[in-house]
N, C-alpha and C. Protein backbone atom coordinates (compact mmCIF):
# COMPACT_ATOMS: atom_id res chain seq x y z
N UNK A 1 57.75 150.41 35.82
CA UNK A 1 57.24 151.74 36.10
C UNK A 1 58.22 152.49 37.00
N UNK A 2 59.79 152.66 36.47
CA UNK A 2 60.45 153.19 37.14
C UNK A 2 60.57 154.59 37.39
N UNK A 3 61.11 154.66 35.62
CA UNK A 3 61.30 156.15 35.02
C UNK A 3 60.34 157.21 35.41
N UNK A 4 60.72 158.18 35.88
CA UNK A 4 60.12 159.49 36.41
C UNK A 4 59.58 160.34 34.51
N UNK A 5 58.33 160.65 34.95
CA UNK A 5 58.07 161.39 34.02
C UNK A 5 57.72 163.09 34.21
N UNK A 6 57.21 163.83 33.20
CA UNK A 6 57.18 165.26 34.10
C UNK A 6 56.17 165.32 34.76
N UNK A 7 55.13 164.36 34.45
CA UNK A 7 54.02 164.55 35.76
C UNK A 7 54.10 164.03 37.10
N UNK A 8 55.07 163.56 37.54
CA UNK A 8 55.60 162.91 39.08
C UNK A 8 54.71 161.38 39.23
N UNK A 9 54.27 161.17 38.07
CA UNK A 9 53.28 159.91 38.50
C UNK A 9 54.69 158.58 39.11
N UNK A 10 55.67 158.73 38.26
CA UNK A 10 56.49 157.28 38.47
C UNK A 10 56.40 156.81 37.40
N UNK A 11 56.02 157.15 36.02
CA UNK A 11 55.57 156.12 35.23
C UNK A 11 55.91 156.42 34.07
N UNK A 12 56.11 155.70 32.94
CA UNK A 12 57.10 156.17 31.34
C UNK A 12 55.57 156.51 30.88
N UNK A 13 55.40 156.81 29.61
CA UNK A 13 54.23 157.53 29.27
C UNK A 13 52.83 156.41 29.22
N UNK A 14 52.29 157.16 29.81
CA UNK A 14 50.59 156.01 29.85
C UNK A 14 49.66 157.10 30.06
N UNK A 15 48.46 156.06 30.01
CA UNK A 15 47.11 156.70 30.07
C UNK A 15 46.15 156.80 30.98
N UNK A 16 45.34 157.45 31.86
CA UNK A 16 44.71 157.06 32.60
C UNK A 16 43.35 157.40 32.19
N UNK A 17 42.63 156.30 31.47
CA UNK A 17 41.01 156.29 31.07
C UNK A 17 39.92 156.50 32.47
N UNK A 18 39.40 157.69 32.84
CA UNK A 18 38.34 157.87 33.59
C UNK A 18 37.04 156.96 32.96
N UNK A 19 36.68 155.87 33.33
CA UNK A 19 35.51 155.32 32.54
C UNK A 19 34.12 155.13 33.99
N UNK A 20 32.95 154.66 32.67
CA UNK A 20 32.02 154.69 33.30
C UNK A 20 30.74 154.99 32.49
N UNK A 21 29.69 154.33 32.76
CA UNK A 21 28.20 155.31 32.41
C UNK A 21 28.08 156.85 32.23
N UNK A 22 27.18 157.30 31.43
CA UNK A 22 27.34 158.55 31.42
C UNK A 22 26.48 158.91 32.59
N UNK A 23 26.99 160.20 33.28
CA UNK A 23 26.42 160.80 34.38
C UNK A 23 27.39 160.55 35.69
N UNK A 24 28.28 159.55 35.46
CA UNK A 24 29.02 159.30 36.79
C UNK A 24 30.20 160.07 37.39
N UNK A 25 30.61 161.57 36.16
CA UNK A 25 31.74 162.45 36.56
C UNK A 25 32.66 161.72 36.19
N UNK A 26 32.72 161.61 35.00
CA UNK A 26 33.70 160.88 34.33
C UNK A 26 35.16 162.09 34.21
N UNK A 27 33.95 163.44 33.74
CA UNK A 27 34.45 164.73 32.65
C UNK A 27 35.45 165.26 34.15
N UNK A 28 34.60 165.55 35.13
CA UNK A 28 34.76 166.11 36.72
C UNK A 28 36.07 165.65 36.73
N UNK A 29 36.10 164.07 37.15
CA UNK A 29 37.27 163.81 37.80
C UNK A 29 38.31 163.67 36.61
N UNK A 30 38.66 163.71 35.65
CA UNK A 30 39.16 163.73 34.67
C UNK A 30 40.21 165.41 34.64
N UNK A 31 38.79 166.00 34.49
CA UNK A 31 39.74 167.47 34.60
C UNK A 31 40.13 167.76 35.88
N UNK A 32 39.67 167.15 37.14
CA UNK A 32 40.50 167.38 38.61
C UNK A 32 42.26 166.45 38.61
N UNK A 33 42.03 165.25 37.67
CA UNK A 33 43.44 164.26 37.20
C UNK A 33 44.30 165.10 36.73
N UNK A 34 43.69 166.14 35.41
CA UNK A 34 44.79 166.55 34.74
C UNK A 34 45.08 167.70 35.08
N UNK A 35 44.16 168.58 36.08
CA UNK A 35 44.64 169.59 37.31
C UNK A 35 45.94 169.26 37.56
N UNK A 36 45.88 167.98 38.63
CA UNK A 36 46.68 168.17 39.42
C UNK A 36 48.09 167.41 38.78
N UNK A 37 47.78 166.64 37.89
CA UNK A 37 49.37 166.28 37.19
C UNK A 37 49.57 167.46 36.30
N UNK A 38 49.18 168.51 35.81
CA UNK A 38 49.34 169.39 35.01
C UNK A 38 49.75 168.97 33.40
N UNK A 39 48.64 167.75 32.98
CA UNK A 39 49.02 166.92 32.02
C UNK A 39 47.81 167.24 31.09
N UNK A 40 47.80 167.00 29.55
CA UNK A 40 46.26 167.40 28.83
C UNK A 40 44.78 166.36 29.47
N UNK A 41 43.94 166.47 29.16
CA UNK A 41 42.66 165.95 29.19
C UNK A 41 41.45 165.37 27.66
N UNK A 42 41.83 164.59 27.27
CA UNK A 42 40.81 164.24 26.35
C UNK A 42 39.29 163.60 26.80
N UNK A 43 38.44 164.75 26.63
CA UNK A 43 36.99 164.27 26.55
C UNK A 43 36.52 163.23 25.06
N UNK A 44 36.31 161.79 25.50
CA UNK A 44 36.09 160.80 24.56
C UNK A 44 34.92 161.53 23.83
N UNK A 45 34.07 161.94 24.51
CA UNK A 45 33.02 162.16 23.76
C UNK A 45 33.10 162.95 22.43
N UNK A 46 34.07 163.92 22.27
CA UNK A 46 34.79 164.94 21.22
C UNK A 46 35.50 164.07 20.10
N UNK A 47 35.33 162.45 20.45
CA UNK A 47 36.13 162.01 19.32
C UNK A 47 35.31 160.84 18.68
N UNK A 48 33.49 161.41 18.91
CA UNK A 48 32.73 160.89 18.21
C UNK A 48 32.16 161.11 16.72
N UNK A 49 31.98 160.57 16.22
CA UNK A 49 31.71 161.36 15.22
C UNK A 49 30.31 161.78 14.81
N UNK A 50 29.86 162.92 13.64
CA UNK A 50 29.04 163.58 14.20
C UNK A 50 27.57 162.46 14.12
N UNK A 51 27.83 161.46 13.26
CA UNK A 51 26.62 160.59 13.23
C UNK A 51 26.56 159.83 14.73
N UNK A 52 27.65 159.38 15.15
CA UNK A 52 27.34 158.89 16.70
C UNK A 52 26.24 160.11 17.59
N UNK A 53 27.13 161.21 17.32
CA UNK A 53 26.29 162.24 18.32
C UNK A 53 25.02 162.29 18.09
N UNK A 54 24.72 162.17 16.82
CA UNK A 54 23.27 162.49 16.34
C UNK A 54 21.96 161.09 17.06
N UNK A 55 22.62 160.14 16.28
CA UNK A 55 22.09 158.71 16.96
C UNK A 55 21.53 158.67 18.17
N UNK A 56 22.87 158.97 19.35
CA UNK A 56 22.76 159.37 20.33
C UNK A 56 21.45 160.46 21.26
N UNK A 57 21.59 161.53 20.83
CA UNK A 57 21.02 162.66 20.64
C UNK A 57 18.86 161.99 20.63
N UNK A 58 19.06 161.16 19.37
CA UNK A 58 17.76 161.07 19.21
C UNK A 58 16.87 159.76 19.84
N UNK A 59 18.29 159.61 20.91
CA UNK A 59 18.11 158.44 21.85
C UNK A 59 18.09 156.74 21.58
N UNK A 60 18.93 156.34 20.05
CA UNK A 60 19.01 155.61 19.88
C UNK A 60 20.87 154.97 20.56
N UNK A 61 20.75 153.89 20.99
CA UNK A 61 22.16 153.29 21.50
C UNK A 61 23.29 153.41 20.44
N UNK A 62 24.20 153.57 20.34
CA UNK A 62 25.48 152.77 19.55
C UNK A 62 25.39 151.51 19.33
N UNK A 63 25.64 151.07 18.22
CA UNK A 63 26.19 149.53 18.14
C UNK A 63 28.14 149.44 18.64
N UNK A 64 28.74 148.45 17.88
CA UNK A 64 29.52 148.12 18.26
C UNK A 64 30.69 148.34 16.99
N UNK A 65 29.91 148.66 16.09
CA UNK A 65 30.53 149.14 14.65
C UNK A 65 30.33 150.40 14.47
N UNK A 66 29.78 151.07 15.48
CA UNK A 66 29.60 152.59 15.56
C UNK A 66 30.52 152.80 16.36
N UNK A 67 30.77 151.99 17.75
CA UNK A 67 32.02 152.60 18.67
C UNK A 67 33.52 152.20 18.08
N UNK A 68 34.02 151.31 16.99
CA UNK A 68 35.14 150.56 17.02
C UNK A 68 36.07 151.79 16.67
N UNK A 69 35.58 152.65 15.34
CA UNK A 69 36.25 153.69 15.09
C UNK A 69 36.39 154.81 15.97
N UNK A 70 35.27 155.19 16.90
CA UNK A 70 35.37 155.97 17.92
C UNK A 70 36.67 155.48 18.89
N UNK A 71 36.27 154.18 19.44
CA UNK A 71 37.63 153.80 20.18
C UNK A 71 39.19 154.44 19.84
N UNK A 72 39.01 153.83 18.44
CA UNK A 72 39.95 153.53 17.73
C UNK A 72 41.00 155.56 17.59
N UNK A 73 39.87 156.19 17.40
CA UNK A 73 40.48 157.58 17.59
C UNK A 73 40.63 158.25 18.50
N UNK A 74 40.01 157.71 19.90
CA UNK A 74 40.59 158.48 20.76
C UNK A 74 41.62 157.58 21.46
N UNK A 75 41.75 156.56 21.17
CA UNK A 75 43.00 154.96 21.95
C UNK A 75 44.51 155.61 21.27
N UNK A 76 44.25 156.20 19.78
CA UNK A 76 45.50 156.79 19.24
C UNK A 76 45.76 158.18 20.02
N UNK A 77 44.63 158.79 20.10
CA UNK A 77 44.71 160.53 20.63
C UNK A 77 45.10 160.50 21.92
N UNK A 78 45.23 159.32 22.88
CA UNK A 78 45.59 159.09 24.19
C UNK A 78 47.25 158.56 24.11
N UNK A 79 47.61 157.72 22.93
CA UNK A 79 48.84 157.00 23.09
C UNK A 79 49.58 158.75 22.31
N UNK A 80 49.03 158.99 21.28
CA UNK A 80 50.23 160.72 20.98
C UNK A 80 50.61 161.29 21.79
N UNK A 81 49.30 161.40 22.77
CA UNK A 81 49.26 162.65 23.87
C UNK A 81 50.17 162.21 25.06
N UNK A 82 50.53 161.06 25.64
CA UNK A 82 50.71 160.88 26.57
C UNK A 82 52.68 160.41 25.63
N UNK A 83 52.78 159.64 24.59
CA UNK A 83 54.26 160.21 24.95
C UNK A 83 54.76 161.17 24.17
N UNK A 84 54.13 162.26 24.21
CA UNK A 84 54.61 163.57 23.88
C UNK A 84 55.24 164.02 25.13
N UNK A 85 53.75 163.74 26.00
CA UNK A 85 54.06 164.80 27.49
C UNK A 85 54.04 163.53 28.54
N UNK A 86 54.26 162.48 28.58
CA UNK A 86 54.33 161.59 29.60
C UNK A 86 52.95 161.07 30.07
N UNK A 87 52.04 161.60 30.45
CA UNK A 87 50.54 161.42 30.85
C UNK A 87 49.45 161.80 30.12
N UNK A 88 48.71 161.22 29.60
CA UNK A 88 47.03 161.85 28.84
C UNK A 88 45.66 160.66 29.98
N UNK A 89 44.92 162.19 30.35
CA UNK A 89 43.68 161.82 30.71
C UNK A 89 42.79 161.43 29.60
N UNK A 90 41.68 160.63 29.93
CA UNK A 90 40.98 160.81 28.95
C UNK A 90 39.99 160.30 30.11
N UNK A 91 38.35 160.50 29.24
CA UNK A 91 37.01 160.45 30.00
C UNK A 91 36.61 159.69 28.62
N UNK A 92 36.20 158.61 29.14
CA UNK A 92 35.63 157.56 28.66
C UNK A 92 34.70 156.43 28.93
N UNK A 93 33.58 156.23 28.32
CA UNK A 93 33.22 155.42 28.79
C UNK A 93 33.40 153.53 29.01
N UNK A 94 33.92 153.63 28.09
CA UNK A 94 34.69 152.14 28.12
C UNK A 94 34.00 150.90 28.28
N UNK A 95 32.62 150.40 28.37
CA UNK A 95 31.88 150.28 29.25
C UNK A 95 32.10 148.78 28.98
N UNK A 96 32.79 148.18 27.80
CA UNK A 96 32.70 146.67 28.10
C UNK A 96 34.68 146.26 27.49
N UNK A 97 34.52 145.30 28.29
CA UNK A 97 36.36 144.76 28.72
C UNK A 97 36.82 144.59 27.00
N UNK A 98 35.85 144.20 25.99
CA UNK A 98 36.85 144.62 24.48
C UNK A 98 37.05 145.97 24.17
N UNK A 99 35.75 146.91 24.54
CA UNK A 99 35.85 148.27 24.43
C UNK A 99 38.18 148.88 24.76
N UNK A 100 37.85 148.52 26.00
CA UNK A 100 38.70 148.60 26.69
C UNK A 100 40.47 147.73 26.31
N UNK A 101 40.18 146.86 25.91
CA UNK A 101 41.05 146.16 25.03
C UNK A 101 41.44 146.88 23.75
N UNK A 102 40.36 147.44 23.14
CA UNK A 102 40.53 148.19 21.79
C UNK A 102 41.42 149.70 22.03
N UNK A 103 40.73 150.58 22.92
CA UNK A 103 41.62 151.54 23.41
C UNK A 103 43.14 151.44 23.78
N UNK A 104 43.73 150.23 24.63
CA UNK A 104 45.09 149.91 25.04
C UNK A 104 45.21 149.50 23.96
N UNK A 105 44.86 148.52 22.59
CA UNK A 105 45.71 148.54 21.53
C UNK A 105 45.91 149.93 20.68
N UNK A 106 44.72 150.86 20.38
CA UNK A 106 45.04 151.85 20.19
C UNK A 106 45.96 152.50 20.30
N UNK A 107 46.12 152.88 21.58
CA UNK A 107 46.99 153.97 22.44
C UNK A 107 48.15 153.19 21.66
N UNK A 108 48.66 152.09 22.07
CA UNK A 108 50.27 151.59 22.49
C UNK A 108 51.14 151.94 23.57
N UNK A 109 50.35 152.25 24.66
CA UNK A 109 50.98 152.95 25.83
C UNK A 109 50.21 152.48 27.25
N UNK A 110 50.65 152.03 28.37
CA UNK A 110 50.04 151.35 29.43
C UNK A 110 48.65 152.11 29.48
N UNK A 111 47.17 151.92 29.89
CA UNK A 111 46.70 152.39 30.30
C UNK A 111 46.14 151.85 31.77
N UNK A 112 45.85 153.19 32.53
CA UNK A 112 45.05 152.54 33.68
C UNK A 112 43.60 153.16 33.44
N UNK A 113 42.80 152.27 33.89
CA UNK A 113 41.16 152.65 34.07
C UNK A 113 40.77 152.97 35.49
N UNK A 114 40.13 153.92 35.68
CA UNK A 114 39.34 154.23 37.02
C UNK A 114 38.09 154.12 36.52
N UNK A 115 37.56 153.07 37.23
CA UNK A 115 35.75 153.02 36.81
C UNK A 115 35.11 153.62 38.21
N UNK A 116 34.40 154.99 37.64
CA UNK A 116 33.30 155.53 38.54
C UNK A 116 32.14 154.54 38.55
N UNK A 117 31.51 154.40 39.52
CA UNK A 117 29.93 153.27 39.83
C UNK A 117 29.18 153.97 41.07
N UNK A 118 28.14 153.92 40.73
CA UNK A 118 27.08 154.08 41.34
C UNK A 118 25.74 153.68 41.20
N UNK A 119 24.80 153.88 41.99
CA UNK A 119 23.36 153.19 41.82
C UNK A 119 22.62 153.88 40.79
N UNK A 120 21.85 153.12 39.96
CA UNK A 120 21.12 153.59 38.30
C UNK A 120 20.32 155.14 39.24
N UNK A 121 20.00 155.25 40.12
CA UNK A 121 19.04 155.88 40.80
C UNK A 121 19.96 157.53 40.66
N UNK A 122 21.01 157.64 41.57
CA UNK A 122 21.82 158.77 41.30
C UNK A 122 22.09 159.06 39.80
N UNK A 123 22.58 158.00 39.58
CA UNK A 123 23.33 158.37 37.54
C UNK A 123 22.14 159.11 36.93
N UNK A 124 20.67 158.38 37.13
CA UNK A 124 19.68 158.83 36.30
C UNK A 124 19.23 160.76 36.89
N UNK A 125 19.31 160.69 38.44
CA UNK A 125 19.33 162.30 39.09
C UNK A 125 20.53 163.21 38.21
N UNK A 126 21.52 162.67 38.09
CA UNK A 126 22.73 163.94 37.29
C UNK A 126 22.56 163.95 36.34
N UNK A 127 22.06 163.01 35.40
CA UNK A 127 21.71 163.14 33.63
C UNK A 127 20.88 164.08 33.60
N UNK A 128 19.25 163.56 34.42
CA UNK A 128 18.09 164.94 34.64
C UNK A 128 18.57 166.07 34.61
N UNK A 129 19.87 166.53 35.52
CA UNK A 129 20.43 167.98 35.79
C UNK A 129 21.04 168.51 35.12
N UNK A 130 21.38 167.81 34.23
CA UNK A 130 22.52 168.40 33.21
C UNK A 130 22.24 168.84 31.74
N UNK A 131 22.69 169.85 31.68
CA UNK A 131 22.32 170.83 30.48
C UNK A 131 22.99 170.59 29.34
N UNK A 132 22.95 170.69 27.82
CA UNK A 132 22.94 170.83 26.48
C UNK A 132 24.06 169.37 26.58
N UNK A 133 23.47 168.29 27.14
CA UNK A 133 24.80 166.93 26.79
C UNK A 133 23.59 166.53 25.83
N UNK A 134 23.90 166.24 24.80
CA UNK A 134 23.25 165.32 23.89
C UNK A 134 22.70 163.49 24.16
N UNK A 135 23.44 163.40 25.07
CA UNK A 135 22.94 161.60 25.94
C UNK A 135 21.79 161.82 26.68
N UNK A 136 20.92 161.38 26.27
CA UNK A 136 19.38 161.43 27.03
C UNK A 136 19.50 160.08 28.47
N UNK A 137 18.99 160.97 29.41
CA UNK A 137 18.61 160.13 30.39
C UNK A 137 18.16 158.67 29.73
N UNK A 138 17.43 158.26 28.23
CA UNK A 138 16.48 157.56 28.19
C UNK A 138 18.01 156.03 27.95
N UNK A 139 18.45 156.67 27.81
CA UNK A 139 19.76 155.56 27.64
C UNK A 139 20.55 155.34 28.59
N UNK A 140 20.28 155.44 29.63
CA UNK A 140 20.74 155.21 30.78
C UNK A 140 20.62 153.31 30.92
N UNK A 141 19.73 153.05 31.19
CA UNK A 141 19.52 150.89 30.67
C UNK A 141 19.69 150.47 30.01
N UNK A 142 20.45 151.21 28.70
CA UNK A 142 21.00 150.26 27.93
C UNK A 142 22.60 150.66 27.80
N UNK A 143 23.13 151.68 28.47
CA UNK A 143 23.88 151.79 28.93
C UNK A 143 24.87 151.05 30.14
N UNK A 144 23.76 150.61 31.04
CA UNK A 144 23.87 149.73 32.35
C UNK A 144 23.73 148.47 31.95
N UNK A 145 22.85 147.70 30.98
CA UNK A 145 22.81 146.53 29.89
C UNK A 145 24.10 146.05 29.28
N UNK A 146 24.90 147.19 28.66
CA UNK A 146 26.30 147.16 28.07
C UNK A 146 27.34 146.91 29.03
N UNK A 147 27.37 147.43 30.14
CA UNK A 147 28.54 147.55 31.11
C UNK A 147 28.95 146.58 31.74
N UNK A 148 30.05 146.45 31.47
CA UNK A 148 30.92 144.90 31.71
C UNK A 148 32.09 145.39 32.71
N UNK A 149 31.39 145.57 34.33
CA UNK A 149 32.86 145.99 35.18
C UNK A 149 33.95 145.47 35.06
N UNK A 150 35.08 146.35 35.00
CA UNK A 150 36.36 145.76 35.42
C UNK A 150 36.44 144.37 35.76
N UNK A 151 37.76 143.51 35.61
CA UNK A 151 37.45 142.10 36.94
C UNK A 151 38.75 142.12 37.30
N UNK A 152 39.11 141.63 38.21
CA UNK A 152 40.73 141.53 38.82
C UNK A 152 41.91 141.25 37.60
N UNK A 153 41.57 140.84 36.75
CA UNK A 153 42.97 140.67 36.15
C UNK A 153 43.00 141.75 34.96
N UNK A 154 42.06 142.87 35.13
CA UNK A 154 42.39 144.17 34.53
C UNK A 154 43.10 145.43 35.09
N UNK A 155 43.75 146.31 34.45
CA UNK A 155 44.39 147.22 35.23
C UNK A 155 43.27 148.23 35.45
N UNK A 156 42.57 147.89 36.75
CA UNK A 156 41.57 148.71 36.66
C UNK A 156 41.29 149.47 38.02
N UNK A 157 40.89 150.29 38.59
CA UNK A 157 40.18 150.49 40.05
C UNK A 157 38.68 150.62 40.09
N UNK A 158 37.97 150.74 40.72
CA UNK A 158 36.74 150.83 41.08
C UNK A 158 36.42 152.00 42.20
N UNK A 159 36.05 153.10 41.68
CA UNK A 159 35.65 153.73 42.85
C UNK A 159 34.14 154.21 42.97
N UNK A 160 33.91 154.75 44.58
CA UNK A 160 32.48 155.45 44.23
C UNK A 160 32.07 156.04 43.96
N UNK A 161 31.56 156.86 42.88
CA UNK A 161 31.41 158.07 42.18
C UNK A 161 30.40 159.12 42.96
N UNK A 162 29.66 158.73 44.14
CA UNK A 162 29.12 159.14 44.80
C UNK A 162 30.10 160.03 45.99
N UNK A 163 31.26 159.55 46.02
CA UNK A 163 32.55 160.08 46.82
C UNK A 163 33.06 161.75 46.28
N UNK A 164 33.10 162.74 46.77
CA UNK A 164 33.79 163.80 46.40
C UNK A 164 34.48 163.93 45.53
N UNK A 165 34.55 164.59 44.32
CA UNK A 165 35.70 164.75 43.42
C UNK A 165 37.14 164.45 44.30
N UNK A 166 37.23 165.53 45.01
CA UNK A 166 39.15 165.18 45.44
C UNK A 166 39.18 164.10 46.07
N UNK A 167 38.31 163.25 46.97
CA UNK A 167 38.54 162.23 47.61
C UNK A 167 39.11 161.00 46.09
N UNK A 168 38.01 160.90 45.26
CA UNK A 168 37.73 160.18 44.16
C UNK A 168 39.59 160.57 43.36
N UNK A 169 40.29 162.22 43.27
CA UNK A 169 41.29 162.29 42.35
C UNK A 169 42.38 161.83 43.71
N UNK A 170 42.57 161.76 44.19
CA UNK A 170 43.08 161.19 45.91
C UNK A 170 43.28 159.42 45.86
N UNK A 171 42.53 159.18 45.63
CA UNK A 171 42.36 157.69 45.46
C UNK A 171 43.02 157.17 44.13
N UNK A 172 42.53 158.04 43.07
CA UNK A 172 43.02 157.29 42.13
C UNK A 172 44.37 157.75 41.59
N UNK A 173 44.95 159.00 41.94
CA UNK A 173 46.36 158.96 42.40
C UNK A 173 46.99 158.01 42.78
N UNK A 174 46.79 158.09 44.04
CA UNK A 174 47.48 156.55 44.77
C UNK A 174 47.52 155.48 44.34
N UNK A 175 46.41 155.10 43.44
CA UNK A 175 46.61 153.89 42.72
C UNK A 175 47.57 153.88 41.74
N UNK A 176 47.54 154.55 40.77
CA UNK A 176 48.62 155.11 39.79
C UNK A 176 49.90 154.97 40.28
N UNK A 177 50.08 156.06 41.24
CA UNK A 177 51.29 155.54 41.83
C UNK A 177 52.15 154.75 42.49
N UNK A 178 51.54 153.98 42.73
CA UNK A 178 51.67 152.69 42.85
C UNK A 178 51.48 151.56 42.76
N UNK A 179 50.56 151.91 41.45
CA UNK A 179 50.98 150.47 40.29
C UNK A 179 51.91 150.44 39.71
């Protein structure tokens, strides 16, 4: 991770996957990432397709043959994007370590993960608040059921999503840059 790229990260072209449950400011800190590197932003959710959304929508879960192709198109839309221009955000949920495996083969380009976490109690307060997202609060536990944190021998961070946006794009800067 020598080579200087145009986003000042330090790094030849990679990815940095915002992951997490839905409700945790995945989208937030994602577009505060690609603020401040002045790099694109892919919202995962845009690279569902429209039967996922619908599923979704009528509060039934994904399987795992519903997400592979989803992965699978935004893991490529992250590896184009990022060595075109050196860096691609993306907001993702990622939520279990093959998920996550599938995306870095996708891409073909390093990725790092920042996993937002917080208590089911908050996640379930910002879903309530939030207007025309098609993910129903009611999937919030099987959401939290699915989620397979990070573990040390992933390129991953852990932060608190309960923490300020800039504190949260602050942190995971620093990590970046110096991984």
């Amino acid at each position: 991770m020598k080579a200087k790229d145009g986003n000042g990260t330090g790094a030849r072209a990679h990815g940095i996957v915002v992951m997490g449950v839905s409700g945790t400011g995945k989208t937030t800190l994602s577009e505060r990432l690609g603020a401040q590197l002045d790099c694109p932003v892919l919202e995962g959710d845009a690279f569902h397709s429209a039967e996922n959304v619908a599923k979704m929508r009528t509060g039934h879960a994904l399987t795992d043959a519903d997400r592979w192709p989803w992965l699978d198109r935004l893991g490529a839309a992250i590896g184009k994007t990022a060595r075109n221009g050196g860096t691609a955000i993306a907001a993702c949920s990622a939520l279990r370590r093959v998920y996550r495996e599938r995306l870095r083969a996708a891409a073909g380009v390093p990725l790092y993960f920042v996993f937002l976490d917080t208590d089911a109690q908050e996640i379930a307060r910002r879903m309530n608040g939030r207007k025309d997202h098609y993910m129903p609060p009611s999937l919030l536990d099987s959401q939290l059921a699915t989620l397979e944190r990070p573990t040390a021998d992933e390129c991953a961070l852990t932060l608190d999503a309960g923490l300020p946006p800039e504190t949260l794009a602050a942190q995971a800067l620093g990590w970046v840059k110096g991984a």
